[in-house]
Each structure stands twice: as structure tokens, then as C-alpha cells.
N, C-alpha and C. Protein backbone atom coordinates (compact mmCIF):
# COMPACT_ATOMS: atom_id res chain seq x y z
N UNK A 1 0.84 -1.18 0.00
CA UNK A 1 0.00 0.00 0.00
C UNK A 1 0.88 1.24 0.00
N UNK A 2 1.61 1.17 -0.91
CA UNK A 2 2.59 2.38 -1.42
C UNK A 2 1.99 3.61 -2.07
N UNK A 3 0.57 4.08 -1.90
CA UNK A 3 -0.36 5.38 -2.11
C UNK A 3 0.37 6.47 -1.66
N UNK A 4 0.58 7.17 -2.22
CA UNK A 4 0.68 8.63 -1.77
C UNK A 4 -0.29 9.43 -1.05
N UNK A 5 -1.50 9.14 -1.33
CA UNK A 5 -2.74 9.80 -1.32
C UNK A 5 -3.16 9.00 0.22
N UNK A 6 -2.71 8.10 0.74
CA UNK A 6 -2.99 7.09 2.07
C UNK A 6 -1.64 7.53 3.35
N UNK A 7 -2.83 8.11 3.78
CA UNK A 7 -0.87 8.56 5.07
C UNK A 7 -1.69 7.43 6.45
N UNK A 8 -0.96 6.53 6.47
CA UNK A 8 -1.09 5.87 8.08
C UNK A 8 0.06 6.26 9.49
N UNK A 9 -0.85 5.73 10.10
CA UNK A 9 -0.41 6.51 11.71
C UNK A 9 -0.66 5.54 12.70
N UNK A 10 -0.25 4.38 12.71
CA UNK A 10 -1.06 3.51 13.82
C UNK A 10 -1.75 2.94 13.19
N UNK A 11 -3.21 3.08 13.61
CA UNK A 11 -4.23 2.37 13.27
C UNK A 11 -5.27 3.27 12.39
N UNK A 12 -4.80 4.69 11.92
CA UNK A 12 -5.75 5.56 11.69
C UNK A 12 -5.04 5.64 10.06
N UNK A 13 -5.92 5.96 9.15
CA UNK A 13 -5.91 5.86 7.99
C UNK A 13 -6.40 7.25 7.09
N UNK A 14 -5.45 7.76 6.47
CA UNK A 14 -6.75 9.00 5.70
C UNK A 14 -6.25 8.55 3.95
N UNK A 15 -7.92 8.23 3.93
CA UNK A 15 -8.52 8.13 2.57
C UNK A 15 -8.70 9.04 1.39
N UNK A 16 -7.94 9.30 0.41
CA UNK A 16 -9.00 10.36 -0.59
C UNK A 16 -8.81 10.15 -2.16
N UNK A 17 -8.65 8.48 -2.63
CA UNK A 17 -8.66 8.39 -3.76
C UNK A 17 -9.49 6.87 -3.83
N UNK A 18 -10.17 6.25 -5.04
CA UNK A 18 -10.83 5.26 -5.22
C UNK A 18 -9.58 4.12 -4.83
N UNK A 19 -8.55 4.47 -5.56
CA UNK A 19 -7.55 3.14 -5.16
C UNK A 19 -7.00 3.17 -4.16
N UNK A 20 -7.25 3.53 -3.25
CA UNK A 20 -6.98 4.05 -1.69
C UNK A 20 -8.40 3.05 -0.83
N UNK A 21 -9.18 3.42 -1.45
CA UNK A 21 -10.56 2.54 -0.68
C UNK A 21 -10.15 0.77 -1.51
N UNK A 22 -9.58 0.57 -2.31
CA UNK A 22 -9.78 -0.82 -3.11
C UNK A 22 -8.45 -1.47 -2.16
N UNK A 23 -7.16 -0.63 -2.25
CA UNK A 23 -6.04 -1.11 -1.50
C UNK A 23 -6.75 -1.45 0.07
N UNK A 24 -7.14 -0.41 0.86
CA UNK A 24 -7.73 -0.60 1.83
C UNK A 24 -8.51 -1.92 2.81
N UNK A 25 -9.35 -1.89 1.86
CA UNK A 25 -10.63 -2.97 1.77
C UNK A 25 -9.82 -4.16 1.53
N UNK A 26 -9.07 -5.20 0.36
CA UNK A 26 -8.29 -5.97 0.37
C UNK A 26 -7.52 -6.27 1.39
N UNK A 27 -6.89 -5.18 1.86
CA UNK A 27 -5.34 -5.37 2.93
C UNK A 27 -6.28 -5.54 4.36
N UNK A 28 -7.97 -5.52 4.38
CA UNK A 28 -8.51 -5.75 6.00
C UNK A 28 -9.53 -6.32 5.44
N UNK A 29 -10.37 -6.81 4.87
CA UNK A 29 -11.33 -7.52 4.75
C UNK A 29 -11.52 -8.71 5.14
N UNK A 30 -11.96 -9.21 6.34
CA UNK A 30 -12.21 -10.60 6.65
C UNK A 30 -13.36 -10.90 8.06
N UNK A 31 -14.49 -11.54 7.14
CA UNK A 31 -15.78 -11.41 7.86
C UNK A 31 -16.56 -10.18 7.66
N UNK A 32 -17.87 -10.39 8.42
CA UNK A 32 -18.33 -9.13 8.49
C UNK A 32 -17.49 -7.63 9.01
N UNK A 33 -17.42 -6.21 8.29
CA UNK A 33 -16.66 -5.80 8.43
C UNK A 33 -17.70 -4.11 9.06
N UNK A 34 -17.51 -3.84 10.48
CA UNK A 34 -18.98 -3.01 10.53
C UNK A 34 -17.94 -1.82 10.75
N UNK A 35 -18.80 -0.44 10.22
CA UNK A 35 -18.14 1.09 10.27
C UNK A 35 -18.87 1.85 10.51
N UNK A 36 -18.53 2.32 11.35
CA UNK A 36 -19.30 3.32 12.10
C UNK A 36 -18.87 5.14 11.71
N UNK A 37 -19.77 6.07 11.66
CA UNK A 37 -19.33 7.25 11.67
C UNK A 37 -20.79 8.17 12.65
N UNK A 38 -19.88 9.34 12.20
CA UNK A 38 -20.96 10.37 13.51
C UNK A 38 -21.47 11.41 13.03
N UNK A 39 -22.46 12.31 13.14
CA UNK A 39 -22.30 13.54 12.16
C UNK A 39 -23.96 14.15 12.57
N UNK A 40 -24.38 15.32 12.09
CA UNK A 40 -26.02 15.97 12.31
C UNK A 40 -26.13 15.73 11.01
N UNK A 41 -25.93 15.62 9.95
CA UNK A 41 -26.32 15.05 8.88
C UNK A 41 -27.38 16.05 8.21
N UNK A 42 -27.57 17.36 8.96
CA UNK A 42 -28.54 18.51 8.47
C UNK A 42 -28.39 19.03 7.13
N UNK A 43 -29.82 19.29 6.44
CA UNK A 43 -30.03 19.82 5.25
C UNK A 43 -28.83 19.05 4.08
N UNK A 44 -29.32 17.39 4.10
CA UNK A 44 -28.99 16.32 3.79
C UNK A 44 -28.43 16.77 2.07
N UNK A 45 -27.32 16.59 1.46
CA UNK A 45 -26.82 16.97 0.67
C UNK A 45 -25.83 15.99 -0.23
N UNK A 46 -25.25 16.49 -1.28
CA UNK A 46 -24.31 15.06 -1.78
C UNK A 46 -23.06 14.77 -1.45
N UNK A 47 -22.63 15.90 -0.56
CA UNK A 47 -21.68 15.58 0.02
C UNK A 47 -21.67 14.54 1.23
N UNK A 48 -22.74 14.32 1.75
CA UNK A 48 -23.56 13.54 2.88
C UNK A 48 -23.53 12.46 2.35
N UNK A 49 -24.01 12.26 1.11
CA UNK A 49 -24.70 11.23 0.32
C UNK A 49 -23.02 10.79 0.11
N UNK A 50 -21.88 11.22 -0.69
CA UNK A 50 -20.69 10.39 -0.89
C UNK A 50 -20.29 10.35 0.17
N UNK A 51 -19.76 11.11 1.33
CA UNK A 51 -19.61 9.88 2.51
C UNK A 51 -19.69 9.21 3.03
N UNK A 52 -21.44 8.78 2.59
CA UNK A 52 -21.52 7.82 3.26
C UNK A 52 -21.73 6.61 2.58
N UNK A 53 -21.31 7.05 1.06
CA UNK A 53 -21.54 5.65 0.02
C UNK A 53 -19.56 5.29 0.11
N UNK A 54 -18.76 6.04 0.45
CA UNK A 54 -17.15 6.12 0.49
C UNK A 54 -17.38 5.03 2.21
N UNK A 55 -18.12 5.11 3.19
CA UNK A 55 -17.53 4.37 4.74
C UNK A 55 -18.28 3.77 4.24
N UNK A 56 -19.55 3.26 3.53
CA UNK A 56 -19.86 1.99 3.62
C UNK A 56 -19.04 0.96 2.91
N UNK A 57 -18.10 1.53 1.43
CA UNK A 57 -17.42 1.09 0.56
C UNK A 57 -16.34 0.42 1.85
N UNK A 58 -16.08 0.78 2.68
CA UNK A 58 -15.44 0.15 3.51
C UNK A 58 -15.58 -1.08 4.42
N UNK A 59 -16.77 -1.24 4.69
CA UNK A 59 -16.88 -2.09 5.06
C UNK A 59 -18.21 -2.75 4.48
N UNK A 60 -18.97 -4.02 5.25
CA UNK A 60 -20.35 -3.92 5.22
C UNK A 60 -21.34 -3.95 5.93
N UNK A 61 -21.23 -3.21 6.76
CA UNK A 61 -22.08 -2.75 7.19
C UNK A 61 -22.44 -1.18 8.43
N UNK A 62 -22.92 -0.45 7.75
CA UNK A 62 -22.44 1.04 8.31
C UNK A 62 -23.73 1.42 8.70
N UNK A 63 -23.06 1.87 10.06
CA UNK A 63 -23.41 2.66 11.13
C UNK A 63 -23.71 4.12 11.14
N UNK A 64 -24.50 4.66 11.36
CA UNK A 64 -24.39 6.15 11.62
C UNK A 64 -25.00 6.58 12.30
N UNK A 65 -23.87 7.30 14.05
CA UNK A 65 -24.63 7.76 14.63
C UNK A 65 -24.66 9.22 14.98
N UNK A 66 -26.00 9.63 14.92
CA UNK A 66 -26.78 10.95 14.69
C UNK A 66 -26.74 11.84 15.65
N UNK A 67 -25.76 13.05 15.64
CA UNK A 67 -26.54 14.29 16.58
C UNK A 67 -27.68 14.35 17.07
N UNK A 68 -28.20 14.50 18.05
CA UNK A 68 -29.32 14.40 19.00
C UNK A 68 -30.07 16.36 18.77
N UNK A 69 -31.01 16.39 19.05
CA UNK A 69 -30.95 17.74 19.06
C UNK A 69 -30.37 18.44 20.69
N UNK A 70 -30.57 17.63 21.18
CA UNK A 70 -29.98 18.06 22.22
C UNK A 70 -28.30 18.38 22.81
N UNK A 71 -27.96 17.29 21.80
CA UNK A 71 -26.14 17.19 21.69
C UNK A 71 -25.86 18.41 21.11
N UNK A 72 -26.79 18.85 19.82
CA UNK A 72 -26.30 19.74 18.85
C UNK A 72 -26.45 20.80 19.67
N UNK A 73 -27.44 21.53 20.90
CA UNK A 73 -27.39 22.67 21.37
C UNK A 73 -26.83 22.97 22.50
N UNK A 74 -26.14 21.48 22.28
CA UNK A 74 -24.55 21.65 23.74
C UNK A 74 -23.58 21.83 23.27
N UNK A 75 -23.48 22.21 21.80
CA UNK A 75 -21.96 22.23 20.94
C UNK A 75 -22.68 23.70 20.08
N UNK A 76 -23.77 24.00 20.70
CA UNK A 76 -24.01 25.82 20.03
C UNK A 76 -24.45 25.31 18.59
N UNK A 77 -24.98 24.25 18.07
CA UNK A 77 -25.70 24.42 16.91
C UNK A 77 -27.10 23.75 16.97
N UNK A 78 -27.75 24.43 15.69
CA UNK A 78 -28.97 23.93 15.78
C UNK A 78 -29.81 23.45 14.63
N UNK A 79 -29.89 22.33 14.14
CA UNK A 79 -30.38 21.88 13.03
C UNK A 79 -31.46 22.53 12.73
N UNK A 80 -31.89 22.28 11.07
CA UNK A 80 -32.92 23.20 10.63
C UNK A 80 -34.03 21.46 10.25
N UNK A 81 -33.68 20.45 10.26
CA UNK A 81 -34.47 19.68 10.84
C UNK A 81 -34.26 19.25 11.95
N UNK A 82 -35.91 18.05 12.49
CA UNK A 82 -35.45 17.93 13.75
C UNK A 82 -34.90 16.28 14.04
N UNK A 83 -34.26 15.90 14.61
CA UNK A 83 -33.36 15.06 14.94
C UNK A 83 -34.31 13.64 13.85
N UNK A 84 -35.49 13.27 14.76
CA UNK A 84 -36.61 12.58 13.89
C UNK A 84 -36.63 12.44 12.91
N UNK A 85 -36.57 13.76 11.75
CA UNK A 85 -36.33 13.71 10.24
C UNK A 85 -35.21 13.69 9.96
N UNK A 86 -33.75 14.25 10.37
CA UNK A 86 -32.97 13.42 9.60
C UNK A 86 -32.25 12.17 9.91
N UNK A 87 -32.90 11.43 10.88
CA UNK A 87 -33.01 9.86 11.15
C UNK A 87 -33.91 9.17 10.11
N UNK A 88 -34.84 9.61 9.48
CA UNK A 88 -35.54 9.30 8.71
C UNK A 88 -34.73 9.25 7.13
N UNK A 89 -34.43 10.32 7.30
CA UNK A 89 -33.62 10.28 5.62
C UNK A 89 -32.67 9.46 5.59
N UNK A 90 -31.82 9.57 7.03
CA UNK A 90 -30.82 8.69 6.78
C UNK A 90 -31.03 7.10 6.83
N UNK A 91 -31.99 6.68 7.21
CA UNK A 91 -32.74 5.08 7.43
C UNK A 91 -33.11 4.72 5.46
N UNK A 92 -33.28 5.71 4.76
CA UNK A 92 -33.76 5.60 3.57
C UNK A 92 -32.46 5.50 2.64
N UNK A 93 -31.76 6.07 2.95
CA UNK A 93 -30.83 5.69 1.86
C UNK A 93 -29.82 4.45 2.02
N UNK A 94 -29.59 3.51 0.62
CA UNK A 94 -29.24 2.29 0.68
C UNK A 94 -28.22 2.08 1.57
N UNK A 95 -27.25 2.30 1.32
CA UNK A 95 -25.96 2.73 2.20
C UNK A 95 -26.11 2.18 3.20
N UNK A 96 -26.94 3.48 4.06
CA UNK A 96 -27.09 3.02 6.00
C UNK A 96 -27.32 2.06 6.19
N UNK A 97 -27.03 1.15 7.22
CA UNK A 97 -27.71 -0.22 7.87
C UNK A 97 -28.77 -0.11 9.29
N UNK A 98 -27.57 0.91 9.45
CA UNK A 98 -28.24 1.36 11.04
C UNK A 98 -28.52 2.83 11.49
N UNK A 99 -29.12 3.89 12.55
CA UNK A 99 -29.12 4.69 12.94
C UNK A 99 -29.46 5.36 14.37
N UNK A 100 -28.49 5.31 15.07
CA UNK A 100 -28.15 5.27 16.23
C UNK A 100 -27.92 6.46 16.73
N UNK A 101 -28.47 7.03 17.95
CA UNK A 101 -28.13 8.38 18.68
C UNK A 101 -27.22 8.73 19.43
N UNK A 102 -26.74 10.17 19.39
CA UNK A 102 -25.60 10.49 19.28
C UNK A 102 -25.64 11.30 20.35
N UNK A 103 -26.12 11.14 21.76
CA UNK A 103 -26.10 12.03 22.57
C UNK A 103 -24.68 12.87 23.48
N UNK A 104 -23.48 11.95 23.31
CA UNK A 104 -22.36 12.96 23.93
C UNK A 104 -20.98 12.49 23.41
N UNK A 105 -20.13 13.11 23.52
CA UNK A 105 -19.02 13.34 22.87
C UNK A 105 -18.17 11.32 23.50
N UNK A 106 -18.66 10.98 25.09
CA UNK A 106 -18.26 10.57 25.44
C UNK A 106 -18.30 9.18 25.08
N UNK A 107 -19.60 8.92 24.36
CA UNK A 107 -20.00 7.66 23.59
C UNK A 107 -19.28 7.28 22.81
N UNK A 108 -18.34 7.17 22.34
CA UNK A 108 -18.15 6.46 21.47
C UNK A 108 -17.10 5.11 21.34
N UNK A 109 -16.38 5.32 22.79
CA UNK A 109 -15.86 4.22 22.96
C UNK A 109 -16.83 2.99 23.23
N UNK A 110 -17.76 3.04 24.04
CA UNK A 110 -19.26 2.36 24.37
C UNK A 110 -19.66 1.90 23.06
N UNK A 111 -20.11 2.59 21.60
CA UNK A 111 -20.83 2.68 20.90
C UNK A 111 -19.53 1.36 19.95
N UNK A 112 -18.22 1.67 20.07
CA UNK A 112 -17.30 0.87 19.55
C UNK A 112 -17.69 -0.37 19.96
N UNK A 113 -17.67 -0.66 20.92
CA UNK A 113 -18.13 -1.71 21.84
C UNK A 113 -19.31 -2.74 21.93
N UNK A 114 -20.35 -1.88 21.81
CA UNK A 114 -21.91 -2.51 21.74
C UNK A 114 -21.86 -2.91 20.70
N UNK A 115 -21.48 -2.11 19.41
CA UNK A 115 -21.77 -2.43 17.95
C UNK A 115 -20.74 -3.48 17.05
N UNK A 116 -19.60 -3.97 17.95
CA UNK A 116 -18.88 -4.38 17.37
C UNK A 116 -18.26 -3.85 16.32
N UNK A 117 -17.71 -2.36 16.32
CA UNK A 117 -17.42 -1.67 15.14
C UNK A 117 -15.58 -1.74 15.21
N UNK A 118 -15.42 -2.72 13.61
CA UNK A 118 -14.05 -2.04 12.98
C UNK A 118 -13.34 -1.23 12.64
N UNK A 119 -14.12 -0.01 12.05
CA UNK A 119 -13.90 1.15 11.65
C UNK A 119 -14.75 2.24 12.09
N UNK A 120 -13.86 3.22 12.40
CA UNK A 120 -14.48 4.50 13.08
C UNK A 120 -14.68 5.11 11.39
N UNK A 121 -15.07 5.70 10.87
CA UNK A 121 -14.87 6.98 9.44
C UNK A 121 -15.04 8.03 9.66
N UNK A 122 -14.36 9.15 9.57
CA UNK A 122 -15.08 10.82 9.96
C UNK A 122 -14.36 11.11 8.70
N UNK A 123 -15.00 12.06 8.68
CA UNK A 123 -14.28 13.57 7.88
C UNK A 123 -12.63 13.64 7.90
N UNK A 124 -12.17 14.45 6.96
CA UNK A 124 -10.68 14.31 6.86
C UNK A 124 -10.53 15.33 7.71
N UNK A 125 -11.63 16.91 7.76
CA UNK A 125 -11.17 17.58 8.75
C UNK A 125 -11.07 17.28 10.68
N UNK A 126 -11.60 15.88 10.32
CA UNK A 126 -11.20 15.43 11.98
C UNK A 126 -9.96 14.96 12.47
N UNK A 127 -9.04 14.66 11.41
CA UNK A 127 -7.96 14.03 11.17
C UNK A 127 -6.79 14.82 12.72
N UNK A 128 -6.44 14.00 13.26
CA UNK A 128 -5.50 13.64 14.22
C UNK A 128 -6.01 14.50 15.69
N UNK A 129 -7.82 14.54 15.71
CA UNK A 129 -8.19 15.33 16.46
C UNK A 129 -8.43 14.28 17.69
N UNK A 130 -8.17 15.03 19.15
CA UNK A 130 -8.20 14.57 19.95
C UNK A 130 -9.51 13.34 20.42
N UNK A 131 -10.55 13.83 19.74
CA UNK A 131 -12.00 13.39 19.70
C UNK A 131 -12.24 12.09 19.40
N UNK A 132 -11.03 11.54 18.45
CA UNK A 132 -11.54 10.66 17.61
C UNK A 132 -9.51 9.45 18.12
N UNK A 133 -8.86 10.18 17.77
CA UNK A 133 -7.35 9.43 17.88
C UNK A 133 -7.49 8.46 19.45
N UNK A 134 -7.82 9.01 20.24
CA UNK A 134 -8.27 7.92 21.51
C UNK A 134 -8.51 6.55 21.26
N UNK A 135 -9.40 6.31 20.43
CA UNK A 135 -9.89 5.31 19.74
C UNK A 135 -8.79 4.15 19.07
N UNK A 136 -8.13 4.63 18.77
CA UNK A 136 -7.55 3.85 17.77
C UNK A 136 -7.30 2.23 18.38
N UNK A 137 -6.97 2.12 19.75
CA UNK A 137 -6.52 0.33 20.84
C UNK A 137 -7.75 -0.35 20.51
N UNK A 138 -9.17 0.55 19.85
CA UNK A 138 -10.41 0.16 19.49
C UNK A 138 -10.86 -0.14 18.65
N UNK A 139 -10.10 0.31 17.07
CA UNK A 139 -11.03 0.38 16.19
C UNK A 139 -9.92 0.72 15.13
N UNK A 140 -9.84 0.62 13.79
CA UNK A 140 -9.36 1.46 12.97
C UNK A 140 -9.79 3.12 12.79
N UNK A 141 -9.01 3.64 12.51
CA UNK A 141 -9.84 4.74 12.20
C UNK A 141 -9.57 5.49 10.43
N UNK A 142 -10.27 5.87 10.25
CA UNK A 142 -10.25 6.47 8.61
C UNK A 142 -11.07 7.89 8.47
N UNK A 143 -9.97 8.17 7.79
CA UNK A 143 -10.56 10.08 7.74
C UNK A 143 -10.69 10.09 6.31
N UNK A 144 -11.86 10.63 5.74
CA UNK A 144 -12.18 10.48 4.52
C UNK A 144 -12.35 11.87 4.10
N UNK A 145 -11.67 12.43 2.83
CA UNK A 145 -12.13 14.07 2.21
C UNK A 145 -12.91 14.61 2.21
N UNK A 146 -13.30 15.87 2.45
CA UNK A 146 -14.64 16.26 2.29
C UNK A 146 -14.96 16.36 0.65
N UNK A 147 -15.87 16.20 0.40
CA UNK A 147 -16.20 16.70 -1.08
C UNK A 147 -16.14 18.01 -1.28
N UNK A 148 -15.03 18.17 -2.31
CA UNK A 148 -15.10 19.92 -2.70
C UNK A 148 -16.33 20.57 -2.91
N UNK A 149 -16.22 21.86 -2.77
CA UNK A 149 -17.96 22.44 -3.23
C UNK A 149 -19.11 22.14 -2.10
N UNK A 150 -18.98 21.55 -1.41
CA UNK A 150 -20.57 21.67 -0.55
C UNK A 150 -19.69 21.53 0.90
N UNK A 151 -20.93 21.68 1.95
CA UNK A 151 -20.85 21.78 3.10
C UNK A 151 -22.56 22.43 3.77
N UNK A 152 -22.77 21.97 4.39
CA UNK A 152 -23.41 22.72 4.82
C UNK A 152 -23.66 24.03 5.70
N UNK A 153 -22.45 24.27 6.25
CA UNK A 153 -22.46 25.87 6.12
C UNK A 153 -22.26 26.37 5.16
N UNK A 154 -21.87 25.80 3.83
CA UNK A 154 -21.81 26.76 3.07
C UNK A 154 -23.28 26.86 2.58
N UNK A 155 -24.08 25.93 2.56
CA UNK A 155 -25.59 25.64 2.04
C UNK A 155 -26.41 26.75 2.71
N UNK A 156 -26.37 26.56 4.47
CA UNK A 156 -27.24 28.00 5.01
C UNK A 156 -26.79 29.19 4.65
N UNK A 157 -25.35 29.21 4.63
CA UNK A 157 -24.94 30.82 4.19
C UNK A 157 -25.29 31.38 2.91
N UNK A 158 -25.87 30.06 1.59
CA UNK A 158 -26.14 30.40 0.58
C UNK A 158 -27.65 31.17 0.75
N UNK A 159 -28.59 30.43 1.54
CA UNK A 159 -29.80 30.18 1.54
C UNK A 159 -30.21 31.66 2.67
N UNK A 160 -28.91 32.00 3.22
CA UNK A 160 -29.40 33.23 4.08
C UNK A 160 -29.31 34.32 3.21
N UNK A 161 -28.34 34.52 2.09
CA UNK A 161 -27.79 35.53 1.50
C UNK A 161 -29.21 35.47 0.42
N UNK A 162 -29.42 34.76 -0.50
CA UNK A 162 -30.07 34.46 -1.27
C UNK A 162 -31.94 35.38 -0.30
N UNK A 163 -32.27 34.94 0.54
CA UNK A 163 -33.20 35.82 1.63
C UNK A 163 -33.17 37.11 1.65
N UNK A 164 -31.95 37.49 1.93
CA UNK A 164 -31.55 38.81 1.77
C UNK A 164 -31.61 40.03 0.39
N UNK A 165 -31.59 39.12 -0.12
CA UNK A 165 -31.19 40.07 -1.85
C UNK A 165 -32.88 40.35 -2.45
């Protein structure tokens, strides 16, 4: 796994090319392989949509557990749906297997645990963050790119400006 594009660290992995997920998957595949990631998943988008078709490509069977609304207004944000609906969207698309709540930062060693999860997946901007590197005596971990062009702050900031004019 001589990728350029694949920097390992331990047990933590960052992803951001197709032959990066194919090397990947080969060099750990054996048995059921479950991946878990975390996220509010608000004003559901395609950047949403390829992350989570990129962590399921990882294993088979993916996890995602959901900002709470209550988590989200202990970290100062506040979804523009409510927790309910985008548990709903996310139960609908093929991808997900599961959808699980996300009430505190502190869960997730637990959530490693209960679920039998191999792989942690976040965002590449989580990459070597204290939040998530803990993990690793637990789990693989894999930081995956964001998709250029979207975000969802950039989506409300469009949708506020656009109000304005």
C-alpha cells in the first residue's frame, strides 16, 4: 500500500482516492466488516450522500450515529431539521444499515463496543483530532475528504444571502 494519497499513523488511515478505498478494503477484509461514523447530517446533501456511500465502501455494514438535538445545542448548533427527520432520511438511503443516537461526545468508545465496530470513518477535517485518535486500541480509524464544493455551512450561508437580496 505504497499510495501517496494514504498517510497511516497507527491504526488511523486517511482516505481520498478510489484506489486508496480498493487497496484498503483488500489489505482488511475478513468477515463481516462493521463502520461506524458520527455527524447531524442537516439539510442532507451530496456531500452527505458520498460519505456515506465512500464508509460503507469500507466495510459492510455502516453505522451512523446521529446528533441528537440536544447534543447539537450543547456544541451551540442547531439543526434546521429535527433530529426525527434526519433519522428518517438517513434510514432511507441504501448505504445506511443502522441509525443510532448520538447524545455525547463521550459515547463512542461504548458505541465501539456494543456495535462491534471495525472502523471509526469521519471527515478528513477530523484528522489527528483529539475526539476521535483515543480510539484507535479500538477500532481502525479512517478520515475520509470532504467533497469539494458543498458543506453545509456553506448551504445555510447560501440560503441566508439568497433571503436577503
Amino acid at each position: 500500500m505504497e499510495n501517496e494519497n494514504m498517510q497511516r499513523s497507527g491504526s488511523s488511515v486517511e482516505i481520498s482516492t478510489s484506489d486508496d478505498f480498493a487497496a484498503y478494503a483488500a489489505d482488511h477484509h475478513t468477515g463481516v466488516r462493521r463502520v461506524l461514523t458520527y455527524g447531524t447530517f442537516d439539510l442532507l446533501h451530496y456531500g452527505h450522500i458520498r460519505l456515506l456511500q465512500r464508509a460503507a465502501a469500507l466495510g459492510d455494514y455502516l453505522i451512523v450515529a446521529l446528533s441528537t438535538d440536544e447534543f447539537n445545542a450543547g456544541k451551540g448548533k442547531k439543526s434546521f431539521y429535527p433530529y426525527e427527520v434526519r433519522k428518517e432520511m438517513l434510514e432511507a438511503i441504501r448505504y445506511v444499515d443502522l441509525v443510532i443516537p448520538e447524545n455525547s461526545w463521550e459515547q463512542k468508545a461504548q458505541d465501539i463496543e456494543d456495535y462491534h465496530v471495525d472502523i471509526m470513518c469521519m471527515g478528513s477535517d477530523w484528522a489527528g483530532s483529539d475526539r476521535f485518535e483515543y480510539l484507535r486500541d479500538k477500532c481502525d480509524i479512517v478520515y475520509l475528504d470532504r467533497t469539494d464544493g458543498i458543506s453545509t455551512t456553506e448551504v445555510k450561508g447560501r440560503l441566508a444571502n439568497k433571503d436577503k437580496a
